[in-house]
PDB file of N, CA and C in Angstrom:
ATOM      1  N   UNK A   1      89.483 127.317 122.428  1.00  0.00           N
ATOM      2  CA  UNK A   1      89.223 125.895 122.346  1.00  0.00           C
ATOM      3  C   UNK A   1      90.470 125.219 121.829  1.00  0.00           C
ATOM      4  N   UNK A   2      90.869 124.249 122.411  1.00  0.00           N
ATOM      5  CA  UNK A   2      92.266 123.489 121.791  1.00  0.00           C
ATOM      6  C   UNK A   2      91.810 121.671 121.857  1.00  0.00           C
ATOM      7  N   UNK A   3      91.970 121.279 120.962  1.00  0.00           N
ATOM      8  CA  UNK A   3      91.327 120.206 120.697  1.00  0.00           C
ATOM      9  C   UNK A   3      92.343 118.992 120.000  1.00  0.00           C
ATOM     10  N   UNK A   4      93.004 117.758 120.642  1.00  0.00           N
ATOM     11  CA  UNK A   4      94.073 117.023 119.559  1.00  0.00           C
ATOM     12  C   UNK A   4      93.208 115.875 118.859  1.00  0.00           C
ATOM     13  N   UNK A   5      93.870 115.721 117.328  1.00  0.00           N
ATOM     14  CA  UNK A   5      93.048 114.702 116.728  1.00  0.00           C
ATOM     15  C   UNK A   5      94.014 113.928 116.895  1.00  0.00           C
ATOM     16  N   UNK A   6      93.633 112.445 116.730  1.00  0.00           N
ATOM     17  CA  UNK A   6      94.394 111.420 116.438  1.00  0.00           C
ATOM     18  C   UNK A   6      94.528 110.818 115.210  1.00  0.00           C
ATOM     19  N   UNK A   7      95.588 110.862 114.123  1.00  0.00           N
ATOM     20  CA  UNK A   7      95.384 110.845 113.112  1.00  0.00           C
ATOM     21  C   UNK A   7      96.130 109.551 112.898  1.00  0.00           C
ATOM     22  N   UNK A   8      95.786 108.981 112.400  1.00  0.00           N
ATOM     23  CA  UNK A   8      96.942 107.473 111.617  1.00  0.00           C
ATOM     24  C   UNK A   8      96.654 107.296 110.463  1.00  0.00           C
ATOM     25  N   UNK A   9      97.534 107.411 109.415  1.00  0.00           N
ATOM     26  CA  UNK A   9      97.678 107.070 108.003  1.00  0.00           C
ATOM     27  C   UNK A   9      98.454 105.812 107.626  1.00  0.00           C
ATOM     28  N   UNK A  10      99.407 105.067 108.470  1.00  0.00           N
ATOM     29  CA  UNK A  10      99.695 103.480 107.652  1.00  0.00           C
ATOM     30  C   UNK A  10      98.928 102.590 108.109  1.00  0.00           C
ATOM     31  N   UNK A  11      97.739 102.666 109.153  1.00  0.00           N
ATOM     32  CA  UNK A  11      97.154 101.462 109.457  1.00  0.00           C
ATOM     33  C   UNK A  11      96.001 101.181 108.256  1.00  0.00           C
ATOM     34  N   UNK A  12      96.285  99.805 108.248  1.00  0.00           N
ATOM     35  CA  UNK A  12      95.617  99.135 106.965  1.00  0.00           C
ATOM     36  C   UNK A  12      96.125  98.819 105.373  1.00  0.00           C
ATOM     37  N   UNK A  13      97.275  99.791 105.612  1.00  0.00           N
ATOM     38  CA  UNK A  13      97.674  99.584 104.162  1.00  0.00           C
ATOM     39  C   UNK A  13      98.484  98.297 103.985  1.00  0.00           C
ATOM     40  N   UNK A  14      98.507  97.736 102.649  1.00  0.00           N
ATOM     41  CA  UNK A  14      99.040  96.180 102.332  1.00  0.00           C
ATOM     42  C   UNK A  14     100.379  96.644 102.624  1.00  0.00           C
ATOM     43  N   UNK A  15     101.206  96.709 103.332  1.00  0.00           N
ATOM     44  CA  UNK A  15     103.107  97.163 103.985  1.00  0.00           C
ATOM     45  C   UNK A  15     103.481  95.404 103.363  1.00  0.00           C
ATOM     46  N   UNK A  16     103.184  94.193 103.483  1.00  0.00           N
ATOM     47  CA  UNK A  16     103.559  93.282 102.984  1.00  0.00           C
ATOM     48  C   UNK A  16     103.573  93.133 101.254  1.00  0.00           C
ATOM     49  N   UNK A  17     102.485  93.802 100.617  1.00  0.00           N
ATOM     50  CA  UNK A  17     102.447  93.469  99.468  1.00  0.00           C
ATOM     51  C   UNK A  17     103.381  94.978  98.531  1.00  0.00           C
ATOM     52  N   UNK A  18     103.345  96.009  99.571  1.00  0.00           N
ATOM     53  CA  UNK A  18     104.223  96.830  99.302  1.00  0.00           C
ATOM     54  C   UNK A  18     105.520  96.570  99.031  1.00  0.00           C
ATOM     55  N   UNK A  19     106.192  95.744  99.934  1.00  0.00           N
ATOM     56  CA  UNK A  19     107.444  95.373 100.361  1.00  0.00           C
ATOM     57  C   UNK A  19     107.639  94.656  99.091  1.00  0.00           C
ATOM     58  N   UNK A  20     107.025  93.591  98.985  1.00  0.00           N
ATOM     59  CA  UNK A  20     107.276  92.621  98.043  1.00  0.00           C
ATOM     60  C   UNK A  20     107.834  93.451  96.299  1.00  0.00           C
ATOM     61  N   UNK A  21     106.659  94.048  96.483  1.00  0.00           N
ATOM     62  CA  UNK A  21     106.525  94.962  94.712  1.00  0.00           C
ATOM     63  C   UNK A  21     107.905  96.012  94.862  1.00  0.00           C
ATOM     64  N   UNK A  22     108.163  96.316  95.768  1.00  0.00           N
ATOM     65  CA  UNK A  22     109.762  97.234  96.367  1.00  0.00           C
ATOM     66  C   UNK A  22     110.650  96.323  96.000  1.00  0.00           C
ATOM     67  N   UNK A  23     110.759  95.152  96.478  1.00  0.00           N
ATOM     68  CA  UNK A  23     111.528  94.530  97.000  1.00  0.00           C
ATOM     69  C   UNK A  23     111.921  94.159  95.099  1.00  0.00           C
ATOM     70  N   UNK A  24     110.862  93.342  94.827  1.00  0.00           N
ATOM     71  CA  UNK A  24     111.558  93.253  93.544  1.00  0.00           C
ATOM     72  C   UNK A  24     111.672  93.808  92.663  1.00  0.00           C
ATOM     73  N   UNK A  25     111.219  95.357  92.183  1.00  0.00           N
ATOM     74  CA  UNK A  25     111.049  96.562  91.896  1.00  0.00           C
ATOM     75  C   UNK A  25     112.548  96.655  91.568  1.00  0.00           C
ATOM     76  N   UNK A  26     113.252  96.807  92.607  1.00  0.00           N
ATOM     77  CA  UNK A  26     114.902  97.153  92.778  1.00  0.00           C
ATOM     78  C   UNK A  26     115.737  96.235  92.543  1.00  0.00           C
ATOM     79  N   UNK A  27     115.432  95.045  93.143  1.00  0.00           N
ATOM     80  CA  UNK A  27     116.406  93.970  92.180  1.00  0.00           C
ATOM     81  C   UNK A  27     116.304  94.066  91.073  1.00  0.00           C
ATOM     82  N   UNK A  28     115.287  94.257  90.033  1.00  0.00           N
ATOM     83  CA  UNK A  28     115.558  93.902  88.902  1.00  0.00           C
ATOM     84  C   UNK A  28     115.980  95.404  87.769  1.00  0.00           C
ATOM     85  N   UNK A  29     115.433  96.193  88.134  1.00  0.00           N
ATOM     86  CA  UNK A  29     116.754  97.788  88.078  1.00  0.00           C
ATOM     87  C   UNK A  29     118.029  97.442  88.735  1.00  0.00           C
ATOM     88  N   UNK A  30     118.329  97.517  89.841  1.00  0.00           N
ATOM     89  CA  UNK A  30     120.005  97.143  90.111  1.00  0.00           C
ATOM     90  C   UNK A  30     120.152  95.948  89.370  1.00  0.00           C
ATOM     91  N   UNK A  31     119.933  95.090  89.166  1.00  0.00           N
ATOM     92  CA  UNK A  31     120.566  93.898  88.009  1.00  0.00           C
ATOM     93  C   UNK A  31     120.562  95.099  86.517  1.00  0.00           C
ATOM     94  N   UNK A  32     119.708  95.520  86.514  1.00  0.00           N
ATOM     95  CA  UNK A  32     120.424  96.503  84.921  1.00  0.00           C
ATOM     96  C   UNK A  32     121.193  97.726  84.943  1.00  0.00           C
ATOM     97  N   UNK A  33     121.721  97.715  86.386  1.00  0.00           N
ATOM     98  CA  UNK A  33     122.317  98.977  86.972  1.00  0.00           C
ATOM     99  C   UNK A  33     123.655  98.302  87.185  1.00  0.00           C
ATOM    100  N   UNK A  34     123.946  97.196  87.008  1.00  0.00           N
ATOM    101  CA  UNK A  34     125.099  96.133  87.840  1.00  0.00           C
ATOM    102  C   UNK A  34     125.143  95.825  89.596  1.00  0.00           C
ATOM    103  N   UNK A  35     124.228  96.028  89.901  1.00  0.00           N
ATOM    104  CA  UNK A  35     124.113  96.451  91.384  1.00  0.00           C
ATOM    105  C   UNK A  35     123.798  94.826  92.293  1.00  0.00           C
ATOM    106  N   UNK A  36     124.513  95.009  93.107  1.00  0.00           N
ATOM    107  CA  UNK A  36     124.435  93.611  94.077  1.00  0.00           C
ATOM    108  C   UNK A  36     123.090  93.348  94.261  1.00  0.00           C
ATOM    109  N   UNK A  37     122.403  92.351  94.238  1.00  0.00           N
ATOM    110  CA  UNK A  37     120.759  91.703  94.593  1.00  0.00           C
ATOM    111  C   UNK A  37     120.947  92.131  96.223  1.00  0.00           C
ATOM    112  N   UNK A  38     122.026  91.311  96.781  1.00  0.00           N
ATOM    113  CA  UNK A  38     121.969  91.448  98.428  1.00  0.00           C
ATOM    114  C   UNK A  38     121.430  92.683  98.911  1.00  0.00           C
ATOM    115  N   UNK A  39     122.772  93.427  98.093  1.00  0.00           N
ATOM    116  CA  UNK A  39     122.670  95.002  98.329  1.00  0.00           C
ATOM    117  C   UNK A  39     121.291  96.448  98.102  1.00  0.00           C
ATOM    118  N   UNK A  40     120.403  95.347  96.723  1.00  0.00           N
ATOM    119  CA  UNK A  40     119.288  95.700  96.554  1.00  0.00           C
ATOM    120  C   UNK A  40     118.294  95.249  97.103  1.00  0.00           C
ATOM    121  N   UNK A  41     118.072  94.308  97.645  1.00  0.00           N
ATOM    122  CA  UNK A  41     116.690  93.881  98.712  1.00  0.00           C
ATOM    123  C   UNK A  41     117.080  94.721 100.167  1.00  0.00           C
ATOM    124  N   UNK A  42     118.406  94.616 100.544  1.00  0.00           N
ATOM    125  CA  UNK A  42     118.522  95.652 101.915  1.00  0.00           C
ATOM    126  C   UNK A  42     117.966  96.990 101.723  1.00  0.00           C
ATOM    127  N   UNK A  43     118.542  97.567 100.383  1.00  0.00           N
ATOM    128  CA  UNK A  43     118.518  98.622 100.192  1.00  0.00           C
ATOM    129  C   UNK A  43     116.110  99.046 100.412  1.00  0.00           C
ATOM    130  N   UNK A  44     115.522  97.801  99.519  1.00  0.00           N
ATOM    131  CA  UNK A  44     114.452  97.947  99.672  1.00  0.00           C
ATOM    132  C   UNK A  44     113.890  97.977 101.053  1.00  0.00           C
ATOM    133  N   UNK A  45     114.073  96.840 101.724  1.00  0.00           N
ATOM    134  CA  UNK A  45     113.987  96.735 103.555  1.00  0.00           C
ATOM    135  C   UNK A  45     113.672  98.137 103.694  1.00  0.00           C
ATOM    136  N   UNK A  46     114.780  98.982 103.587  1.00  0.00           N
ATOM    137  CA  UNK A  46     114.976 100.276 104.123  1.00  0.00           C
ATOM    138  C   UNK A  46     113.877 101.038 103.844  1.00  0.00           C
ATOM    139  N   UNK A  47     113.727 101.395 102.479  1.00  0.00           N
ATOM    140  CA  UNK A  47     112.979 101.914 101.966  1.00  0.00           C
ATOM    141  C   UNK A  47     111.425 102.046 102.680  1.00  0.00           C
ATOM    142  N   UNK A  48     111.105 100.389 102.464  1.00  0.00           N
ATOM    143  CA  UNK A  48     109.748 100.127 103.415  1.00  0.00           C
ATOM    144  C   UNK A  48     109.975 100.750 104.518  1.00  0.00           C
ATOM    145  N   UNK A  49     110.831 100.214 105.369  1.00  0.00           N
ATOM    146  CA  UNK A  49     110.795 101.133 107.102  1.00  0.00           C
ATOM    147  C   UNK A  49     110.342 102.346 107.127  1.00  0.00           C
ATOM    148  N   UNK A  50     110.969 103.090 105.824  1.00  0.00           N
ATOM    149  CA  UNK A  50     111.333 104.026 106.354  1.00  0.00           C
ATOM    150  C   UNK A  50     110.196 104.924 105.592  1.00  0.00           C
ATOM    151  N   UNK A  51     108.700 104.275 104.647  1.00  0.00           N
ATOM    152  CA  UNK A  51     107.762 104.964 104.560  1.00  0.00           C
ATOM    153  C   UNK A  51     107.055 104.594 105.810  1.00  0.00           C
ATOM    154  N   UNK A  52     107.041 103.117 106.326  1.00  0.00           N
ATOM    155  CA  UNK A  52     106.317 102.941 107.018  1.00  0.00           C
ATOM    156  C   UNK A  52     106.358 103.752 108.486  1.00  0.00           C
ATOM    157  N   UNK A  53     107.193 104.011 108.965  1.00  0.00           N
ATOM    158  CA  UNK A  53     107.668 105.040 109.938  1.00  0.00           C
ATOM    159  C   UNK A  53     107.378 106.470 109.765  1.00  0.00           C
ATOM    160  N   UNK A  54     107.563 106.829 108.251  1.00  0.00           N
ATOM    161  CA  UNK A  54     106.658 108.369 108.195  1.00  0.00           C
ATOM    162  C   UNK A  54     105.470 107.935 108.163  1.00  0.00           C
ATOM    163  N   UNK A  55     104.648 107.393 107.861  1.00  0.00           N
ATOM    164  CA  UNK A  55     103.290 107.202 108.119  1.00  0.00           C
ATOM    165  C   UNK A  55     102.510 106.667 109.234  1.00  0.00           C
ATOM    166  N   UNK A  56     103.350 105.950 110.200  1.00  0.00           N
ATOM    167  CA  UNK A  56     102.809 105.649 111.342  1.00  0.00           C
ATOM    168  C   UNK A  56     103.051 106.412 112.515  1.00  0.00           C
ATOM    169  N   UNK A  57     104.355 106.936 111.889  1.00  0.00           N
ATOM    170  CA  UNK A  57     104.565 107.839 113.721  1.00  0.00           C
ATOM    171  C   UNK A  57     104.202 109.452 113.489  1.00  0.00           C
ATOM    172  N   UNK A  58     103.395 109.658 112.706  1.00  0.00           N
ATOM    173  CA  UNK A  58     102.732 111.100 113.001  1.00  0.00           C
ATOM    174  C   UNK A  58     102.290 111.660 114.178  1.00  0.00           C
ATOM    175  N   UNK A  59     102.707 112.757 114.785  1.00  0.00           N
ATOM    176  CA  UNK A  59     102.293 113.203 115.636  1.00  0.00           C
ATOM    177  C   UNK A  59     100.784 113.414 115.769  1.00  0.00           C
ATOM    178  N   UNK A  60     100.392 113.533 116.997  1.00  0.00           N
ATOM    179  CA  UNK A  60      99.089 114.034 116.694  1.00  0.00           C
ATOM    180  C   UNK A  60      98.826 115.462 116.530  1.00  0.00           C
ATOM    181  N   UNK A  61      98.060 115.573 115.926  1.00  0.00           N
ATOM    182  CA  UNK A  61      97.559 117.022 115.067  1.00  0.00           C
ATOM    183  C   UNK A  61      96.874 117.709 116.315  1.00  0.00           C
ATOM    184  N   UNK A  62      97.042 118.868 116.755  1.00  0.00           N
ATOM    185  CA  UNK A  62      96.942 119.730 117.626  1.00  0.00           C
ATOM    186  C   UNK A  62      96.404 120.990 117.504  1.00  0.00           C
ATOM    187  N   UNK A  63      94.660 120.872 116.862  1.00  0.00           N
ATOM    188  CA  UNK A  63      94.373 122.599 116.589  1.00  0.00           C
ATOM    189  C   UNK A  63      93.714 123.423 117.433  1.00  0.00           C
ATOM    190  N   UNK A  64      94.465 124.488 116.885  1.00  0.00           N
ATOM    191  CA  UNK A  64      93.480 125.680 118.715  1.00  0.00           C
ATOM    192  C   UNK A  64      92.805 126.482 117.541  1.00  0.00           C
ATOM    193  N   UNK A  65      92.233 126.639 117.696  1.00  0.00           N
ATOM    194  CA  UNK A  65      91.289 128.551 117.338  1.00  0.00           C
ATOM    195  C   UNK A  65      90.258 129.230 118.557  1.00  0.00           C
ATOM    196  N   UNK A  66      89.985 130.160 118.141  1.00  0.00           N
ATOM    197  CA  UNK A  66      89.239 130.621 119.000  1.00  0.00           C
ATOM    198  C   UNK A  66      87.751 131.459 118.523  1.00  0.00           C
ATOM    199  N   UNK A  67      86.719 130.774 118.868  1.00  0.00           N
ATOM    200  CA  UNK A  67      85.552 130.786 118.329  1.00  0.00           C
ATOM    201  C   UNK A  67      84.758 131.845 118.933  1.00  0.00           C
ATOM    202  N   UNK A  68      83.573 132.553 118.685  1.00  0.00           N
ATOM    203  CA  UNK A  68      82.919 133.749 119.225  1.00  0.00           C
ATOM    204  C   UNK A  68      82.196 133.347 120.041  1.00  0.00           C
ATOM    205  N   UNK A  69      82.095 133.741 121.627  1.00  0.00           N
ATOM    206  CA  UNK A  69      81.552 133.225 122.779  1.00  0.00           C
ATOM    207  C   UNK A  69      79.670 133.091 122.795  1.00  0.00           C
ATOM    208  N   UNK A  70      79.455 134.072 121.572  1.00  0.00           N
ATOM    209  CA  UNK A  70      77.855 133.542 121.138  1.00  0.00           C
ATOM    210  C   UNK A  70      77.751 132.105 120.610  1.00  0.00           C
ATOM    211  N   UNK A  71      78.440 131.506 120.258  1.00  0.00           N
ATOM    212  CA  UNK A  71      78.188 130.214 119.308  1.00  0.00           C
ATOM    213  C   UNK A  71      77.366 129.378 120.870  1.00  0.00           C
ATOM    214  N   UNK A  72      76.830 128.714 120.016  1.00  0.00           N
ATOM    215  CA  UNK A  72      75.499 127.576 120.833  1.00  0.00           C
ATOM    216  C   UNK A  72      76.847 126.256 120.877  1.00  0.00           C
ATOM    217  N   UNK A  73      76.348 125.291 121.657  1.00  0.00           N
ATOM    218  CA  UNK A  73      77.265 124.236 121.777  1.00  0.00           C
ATOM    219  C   UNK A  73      77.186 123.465 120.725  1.00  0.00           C
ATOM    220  N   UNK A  74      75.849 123.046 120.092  1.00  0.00           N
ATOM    221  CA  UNK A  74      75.753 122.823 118.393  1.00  0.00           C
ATOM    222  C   UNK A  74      76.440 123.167 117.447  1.00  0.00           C
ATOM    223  N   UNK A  75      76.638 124.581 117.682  1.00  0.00           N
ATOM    224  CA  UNK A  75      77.723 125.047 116.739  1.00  0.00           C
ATOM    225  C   UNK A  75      78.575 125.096 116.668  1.00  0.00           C
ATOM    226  N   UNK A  76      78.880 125.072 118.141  1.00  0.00           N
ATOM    227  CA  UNK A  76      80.575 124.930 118.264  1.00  0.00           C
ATOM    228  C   UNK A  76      81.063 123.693 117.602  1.00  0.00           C
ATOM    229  N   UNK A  77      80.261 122.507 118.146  1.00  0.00           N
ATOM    230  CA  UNK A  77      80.789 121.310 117.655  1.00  0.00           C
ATOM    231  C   UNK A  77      80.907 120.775 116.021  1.00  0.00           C
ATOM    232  N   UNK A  78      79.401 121.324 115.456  1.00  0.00           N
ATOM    233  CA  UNK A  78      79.813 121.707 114.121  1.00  0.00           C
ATOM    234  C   UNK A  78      80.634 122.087 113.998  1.00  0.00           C
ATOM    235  N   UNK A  79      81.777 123.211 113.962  1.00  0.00           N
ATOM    236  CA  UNK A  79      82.781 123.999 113.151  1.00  0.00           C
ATOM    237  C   UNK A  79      83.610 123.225 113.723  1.00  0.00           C
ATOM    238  N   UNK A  80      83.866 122.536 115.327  1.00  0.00           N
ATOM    239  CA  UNK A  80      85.249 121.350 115.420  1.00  0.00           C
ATOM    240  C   UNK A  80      85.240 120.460 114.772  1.00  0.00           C
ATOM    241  N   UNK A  81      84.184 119.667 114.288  1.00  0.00           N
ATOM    242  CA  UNK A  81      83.837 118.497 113.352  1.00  0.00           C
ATOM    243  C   UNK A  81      84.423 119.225 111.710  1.00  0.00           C
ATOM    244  N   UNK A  82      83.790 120.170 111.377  1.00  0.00           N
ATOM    245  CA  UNK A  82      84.519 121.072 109.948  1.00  0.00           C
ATOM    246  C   UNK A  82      85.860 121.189 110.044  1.00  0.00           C
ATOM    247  N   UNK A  83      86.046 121.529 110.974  1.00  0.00           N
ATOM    248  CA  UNK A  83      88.160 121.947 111.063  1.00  0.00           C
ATOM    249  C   UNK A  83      88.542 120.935 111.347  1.00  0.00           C
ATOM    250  N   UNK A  84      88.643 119.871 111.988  1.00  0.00           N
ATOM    251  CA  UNK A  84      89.177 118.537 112.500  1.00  0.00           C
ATOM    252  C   UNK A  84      89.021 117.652 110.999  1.00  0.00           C
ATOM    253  N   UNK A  85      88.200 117.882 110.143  1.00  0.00           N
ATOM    254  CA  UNK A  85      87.500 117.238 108.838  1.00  0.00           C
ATOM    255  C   UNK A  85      88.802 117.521 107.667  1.00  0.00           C
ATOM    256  N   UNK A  86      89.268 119.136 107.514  1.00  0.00           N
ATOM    257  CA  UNK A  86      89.701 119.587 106.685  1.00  0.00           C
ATOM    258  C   UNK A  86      90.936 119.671 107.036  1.00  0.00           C
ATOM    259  N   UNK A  87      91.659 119.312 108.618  1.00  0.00           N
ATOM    260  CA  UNK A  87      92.634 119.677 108.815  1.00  0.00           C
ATOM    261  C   UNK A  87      93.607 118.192 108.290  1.00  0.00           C
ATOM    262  N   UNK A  88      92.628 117.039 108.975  1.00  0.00           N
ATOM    263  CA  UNK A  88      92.800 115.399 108.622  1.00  0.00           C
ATOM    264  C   UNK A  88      92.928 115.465 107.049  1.00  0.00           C
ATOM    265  N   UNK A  89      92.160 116.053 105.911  1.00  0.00           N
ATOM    266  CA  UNK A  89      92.112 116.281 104.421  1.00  0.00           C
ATOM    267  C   UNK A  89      93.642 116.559 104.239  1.00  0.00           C
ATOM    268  N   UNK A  90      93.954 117.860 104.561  1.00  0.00           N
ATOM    269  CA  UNK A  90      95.252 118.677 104.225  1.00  0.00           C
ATOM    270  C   UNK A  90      96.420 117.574 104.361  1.00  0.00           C
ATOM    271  N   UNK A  91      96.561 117.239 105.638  1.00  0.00           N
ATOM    272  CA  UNK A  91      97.396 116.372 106.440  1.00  0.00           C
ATOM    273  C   UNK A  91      97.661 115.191 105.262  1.00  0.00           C
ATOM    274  N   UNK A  92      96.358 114.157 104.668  1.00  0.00           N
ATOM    275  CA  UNK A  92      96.744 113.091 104.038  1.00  0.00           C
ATOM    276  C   UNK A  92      97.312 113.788 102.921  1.00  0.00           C
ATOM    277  N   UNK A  93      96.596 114.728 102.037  1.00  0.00           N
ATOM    278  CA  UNK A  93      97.194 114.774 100.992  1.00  0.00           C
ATOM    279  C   UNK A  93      98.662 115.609 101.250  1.00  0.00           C
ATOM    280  N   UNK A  94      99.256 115.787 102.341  1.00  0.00           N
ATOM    281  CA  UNK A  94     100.816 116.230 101.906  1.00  0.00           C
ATOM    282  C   UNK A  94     101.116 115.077 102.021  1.00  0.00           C
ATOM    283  N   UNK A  95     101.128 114.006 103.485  1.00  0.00           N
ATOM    284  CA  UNK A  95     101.682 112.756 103.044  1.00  0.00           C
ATOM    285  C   UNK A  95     101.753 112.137 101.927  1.00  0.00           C
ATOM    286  N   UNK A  96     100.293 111.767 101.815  1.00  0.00           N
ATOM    287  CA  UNK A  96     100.256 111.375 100.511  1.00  0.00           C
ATOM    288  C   UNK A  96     101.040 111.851  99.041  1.00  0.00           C
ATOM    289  N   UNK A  97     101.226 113.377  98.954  1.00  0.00           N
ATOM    290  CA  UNK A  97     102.307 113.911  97.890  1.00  0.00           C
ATOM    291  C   UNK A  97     103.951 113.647  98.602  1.00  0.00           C
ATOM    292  N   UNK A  98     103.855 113.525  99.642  1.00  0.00           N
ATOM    293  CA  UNK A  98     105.354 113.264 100.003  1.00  0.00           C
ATOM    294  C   UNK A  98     105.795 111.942  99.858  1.00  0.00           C
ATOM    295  N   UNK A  99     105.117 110.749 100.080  1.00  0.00           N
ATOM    296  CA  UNK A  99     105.232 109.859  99.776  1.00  0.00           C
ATOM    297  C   UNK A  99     105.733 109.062  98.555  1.00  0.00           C
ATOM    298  N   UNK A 100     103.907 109.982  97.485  1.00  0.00           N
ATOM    299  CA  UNK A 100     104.444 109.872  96.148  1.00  0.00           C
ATOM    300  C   UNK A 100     105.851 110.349  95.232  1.00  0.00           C
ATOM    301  N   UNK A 101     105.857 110.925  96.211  1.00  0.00           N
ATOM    302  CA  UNK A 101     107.340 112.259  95.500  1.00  0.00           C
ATOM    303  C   UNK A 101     108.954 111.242  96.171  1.00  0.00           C
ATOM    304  N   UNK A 102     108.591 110.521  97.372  1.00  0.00           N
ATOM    305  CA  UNK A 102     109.968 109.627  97.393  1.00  0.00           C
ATOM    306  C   UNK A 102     110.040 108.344  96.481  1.00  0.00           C
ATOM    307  N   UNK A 103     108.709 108.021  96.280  1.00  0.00           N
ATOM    308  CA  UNK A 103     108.380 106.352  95.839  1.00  0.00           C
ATOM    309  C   UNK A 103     108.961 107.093  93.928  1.00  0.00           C
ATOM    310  N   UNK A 104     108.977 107.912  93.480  1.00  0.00           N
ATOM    311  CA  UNK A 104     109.462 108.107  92.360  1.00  0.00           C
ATOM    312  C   UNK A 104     110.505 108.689  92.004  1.00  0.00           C
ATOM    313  N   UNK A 105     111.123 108.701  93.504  1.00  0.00           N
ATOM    314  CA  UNK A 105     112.366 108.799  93.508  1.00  0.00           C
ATOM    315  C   UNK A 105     113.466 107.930  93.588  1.00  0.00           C
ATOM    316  N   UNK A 106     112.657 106.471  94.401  1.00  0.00           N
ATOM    317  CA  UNK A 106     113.095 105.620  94.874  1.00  0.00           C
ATOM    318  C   UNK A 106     114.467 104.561  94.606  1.00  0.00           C
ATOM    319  N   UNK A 107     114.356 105.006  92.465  1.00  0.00           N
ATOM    320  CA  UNK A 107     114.841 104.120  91.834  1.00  0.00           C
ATOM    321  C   UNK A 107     116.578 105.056  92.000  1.00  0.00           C
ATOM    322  N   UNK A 108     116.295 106.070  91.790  1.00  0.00           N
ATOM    323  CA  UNK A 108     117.178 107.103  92.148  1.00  0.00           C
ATOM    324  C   UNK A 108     118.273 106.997  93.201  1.00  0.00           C
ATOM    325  N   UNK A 109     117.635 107.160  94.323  1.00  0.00           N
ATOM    326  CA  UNK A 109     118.091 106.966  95.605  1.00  0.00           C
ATOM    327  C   UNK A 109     118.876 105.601  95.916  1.00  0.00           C
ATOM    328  N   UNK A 110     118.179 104.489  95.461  1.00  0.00           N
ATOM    329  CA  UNK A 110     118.869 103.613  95.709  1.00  0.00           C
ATOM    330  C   UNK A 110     119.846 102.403  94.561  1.00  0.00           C
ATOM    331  N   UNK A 111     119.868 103.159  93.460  1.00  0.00           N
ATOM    332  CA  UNK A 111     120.799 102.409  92.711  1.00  0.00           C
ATOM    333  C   UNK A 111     121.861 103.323  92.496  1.00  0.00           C
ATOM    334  N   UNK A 112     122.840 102.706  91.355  1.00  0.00           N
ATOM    335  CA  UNK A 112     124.096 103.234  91.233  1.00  0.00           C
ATOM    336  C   UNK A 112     123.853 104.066  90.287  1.00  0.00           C
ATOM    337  N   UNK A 113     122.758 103.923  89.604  1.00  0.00           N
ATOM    338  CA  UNK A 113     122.620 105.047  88.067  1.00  0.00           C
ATOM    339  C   UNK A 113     121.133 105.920  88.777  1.00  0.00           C
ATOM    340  N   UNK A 114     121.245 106.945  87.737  1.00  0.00           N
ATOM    341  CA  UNK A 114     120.110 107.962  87.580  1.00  0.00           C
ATOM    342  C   UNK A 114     119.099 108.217  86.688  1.00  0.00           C
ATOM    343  N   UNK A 115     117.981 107.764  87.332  1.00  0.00           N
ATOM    344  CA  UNK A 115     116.781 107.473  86.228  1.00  0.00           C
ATOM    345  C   UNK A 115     116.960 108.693  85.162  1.00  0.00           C
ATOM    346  N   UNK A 116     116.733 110.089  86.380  1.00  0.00           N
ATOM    347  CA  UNK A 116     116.779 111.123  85.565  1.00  0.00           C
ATOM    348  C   UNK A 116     117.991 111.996  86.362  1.00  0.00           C
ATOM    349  N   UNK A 117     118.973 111.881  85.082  1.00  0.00           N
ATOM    350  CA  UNK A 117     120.031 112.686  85.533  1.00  0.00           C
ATOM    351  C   UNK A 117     119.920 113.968  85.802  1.00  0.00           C
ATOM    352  N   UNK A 118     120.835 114.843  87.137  1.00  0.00           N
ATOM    353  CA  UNK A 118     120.629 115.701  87.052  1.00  0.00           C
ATOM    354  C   UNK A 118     120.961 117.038  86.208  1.00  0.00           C
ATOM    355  N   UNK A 119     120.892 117.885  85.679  1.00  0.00           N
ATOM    356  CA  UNK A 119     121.055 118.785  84.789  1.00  0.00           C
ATOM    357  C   UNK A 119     121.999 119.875  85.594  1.00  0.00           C
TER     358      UNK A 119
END
């Protein structure tokens, strides 16, 4: 059985009210970093794109297994509904930790100083 889900994780999320809280997030660290405003709202722009682009252009999720030719069609569809359920689970929460893991990096990445220096 090979079956593709369609998965989308940025539709719906506030990307405007995101932007905004980014946007001035970084100006006001690069102003205590000495860092250009210009240079820090571009720098945010980016930032947004460029979660919003890992989260919208996910491929679609593509699972095969292969099930025991006794299963009833009930059942089959049960266990695609279970795996399609848990596979969509797995999927958000790496985004979701990958996400979190750049957004606290963010300050990092895009100013001239280091929140947390490296060792």
């Amino acid at each position: 059985m090979g079956e593709v889900s369609d998965l989308t994780f940025g539709d719906g999320l506030p990307w405007e009210e995101m932007h905004e809280r980014t946007v001035d997030g970084l100006v006001r660290v690069g102003a205590a970093c000495g860092d250009d405003e210009a240079l820090m709202r571009a720098k945010a722009d980016r930032v947004c794109q460029l979660l919003r682009e890992a989260l919208e252009d996910l491929p679609p999720l593509q699972i095969s297994m292969t099930l025991p030719p006794e299963f009833t069609e009930e059942q089959l569809e049960i266990i695609s509904a279970a795996v399609n359920k848990a596979a969509a689970a797995g999927m958000q929460l790496a985004m979701g930790h990958a996400v979190e893991t750049f957004a606290e990096a963010v300050y990092d990445l895009c100013t001239s100083k280091l929140r947390h220096p490296l060792n």
